[in-house]
Protein backbone atom coordinates (compact mmCIF):
# COMPACT_ATOMS: atom_id res chain seq x y z
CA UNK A 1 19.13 31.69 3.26
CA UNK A 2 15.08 32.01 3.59
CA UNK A 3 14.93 30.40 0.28
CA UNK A 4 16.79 27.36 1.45
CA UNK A 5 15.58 27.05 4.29
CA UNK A 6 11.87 27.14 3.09
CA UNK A 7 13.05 24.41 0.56
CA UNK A 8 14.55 22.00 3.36
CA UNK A 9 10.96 22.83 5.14
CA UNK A 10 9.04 21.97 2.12
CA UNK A 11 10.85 19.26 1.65
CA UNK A 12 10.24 17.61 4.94
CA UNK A 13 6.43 18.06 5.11
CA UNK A 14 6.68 16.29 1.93
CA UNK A 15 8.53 13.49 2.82
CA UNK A 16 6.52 12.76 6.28
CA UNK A 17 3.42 13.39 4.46
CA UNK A 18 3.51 10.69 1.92
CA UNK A 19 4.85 8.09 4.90
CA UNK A 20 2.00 8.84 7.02
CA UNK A 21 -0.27 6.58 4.40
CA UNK A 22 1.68 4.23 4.69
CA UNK A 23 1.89 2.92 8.11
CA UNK A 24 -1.83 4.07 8.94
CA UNK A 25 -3.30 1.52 6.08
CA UNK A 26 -2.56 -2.45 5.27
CA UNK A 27 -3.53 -4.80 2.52
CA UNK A 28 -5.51 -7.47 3.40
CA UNK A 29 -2.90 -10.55 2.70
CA UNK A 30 -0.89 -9.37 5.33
CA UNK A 31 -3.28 -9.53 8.36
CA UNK A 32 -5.75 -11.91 7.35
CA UNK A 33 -5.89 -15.34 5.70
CA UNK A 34 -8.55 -16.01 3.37
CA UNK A 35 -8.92 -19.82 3.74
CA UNK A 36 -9.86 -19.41 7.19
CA UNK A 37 -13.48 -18.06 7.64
CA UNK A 38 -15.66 -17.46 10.77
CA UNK A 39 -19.07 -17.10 11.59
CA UNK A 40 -19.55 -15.03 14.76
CA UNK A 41 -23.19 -13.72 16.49
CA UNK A 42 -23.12 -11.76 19.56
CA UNK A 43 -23.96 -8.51 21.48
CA UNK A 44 -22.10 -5.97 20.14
CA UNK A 45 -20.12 -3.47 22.54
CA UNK A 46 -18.71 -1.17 21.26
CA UNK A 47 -18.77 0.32 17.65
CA UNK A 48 -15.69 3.04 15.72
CA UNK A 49 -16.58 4.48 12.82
CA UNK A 50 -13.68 6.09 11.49
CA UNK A 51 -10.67 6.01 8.84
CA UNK A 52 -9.02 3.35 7.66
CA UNK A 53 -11.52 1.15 8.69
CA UNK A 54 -14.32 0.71 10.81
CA UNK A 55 -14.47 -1.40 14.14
CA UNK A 56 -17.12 -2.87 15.68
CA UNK A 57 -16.59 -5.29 18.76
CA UNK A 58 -18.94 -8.06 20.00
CA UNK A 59 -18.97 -10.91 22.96
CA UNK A 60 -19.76 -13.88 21.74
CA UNK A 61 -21.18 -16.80 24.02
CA UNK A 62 -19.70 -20.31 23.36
CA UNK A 63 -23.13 -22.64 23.19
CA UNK A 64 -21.49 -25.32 24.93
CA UNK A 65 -19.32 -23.72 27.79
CA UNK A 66 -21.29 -20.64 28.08
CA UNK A 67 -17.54 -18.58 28.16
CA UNK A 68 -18.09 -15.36 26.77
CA UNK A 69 -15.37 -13.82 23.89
CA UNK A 70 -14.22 -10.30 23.04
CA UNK A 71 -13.91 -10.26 18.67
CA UNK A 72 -12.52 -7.30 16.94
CA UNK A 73 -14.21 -7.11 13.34
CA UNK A 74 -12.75 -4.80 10.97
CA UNK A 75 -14.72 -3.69 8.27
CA UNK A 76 -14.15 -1.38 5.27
CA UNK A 77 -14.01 2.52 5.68
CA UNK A 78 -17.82 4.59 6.38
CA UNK A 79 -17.54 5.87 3.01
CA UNK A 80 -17.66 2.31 1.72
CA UNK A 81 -20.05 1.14 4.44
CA UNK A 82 -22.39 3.96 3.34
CA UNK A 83 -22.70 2.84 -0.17
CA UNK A 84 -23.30 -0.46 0.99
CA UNK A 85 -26.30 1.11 2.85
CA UNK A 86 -24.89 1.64 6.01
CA UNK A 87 -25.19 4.79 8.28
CA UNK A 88 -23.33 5.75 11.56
CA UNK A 89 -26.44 4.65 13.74
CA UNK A 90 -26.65 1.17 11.66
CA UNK A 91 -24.64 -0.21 14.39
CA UNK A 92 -24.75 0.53 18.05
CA UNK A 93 -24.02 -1.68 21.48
CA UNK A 94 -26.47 -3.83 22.69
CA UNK A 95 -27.57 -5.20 19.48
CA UNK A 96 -27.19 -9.42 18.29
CA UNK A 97 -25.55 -9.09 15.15
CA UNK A 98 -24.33 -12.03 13.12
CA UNK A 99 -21.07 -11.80 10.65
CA UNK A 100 -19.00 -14.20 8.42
CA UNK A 101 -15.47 -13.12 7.58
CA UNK A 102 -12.09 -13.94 8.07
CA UNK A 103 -9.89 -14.90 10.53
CA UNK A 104 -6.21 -13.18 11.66
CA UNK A 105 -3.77 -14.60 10.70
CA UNK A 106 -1.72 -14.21 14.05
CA UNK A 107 -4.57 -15.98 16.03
CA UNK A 108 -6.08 -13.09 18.14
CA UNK A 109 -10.14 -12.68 18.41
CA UNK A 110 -10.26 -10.33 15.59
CA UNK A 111 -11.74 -10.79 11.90
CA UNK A 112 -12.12 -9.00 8.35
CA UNK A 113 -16.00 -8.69 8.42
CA UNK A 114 -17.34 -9.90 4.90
CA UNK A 115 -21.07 -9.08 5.59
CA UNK A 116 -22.80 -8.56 8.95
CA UNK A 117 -26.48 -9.49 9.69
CA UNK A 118 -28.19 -6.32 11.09
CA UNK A 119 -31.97 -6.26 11.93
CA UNK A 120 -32.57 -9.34 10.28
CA UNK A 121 -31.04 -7.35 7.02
CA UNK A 122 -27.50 -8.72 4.94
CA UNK A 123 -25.50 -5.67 4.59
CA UNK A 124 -21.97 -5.88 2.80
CA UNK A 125 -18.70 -4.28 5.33
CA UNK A 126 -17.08 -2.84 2.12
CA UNK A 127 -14.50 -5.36 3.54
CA UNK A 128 -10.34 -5.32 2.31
CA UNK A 129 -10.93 -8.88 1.13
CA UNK A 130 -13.15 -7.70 -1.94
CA UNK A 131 -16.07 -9.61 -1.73
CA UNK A 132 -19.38 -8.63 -1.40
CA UNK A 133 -22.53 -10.57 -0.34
């Protein structure tokens, strides 16, 4: 009966353990389209450097009606931002940073960050997209 039972148990961990992956990660295709690219520069506000991906989230000022906008960027995981020479203080709220990437593809004010302009310095985001400055 122990035997069994450990098995079922076993068996379960398994199972949820190899979905977890899954719905935690994306491809790229699916949440982003390629043809549509963005330049954004702002202040950014906020900055989450964690797994899957990185965040960082910046108002940017219309030049014409002065209206300020909330973006989203997603950019690749730290381990990938760190061999692209970025560290967790490479970021941080309050700074003008400039980015090209790609847009969502379900319209909201968030984009796949394909390189971000830091400190007057190009670094790569180690974005999904696979392309690197």
């Amino acid at each position: 009966m122990k035997g069994r039972m450990l098995a079922v148990l076993s068996g379960a961990v398994a199972l949820i353990a190899s979905v977890m992956p899954l719905s935690a990660h994306h491809s790229f295709a699916a949440e982003f389209d390629a043809t549509k690219t963005v330049t954004l520069t702002g202040v950014v506000t906020k900055v989450e450097w964690m797994n899957p991906h990185t965040y960082f989230y910046v108002d940017v000022k219309d030049a014409d009606s002065g209206k300020v906008t909330s973006w989203a960027c997603e950019m690749g995981s730290p381990n990938g931002l760190t061999r692209q020479g970025w560290t967790r203080n490479t970021l941080h709220a309050g700074m003008v940073v400039s980015m090209n990437g790609t847009l969502a593809k379900d319209g909201s004010n968030r984009a796949n960050a394909r390189d971000v302009l830091v400190d007057g310095k190009k670094l790569g985001a180690a974005s999904s997209e696979g392309v690197n400055p």
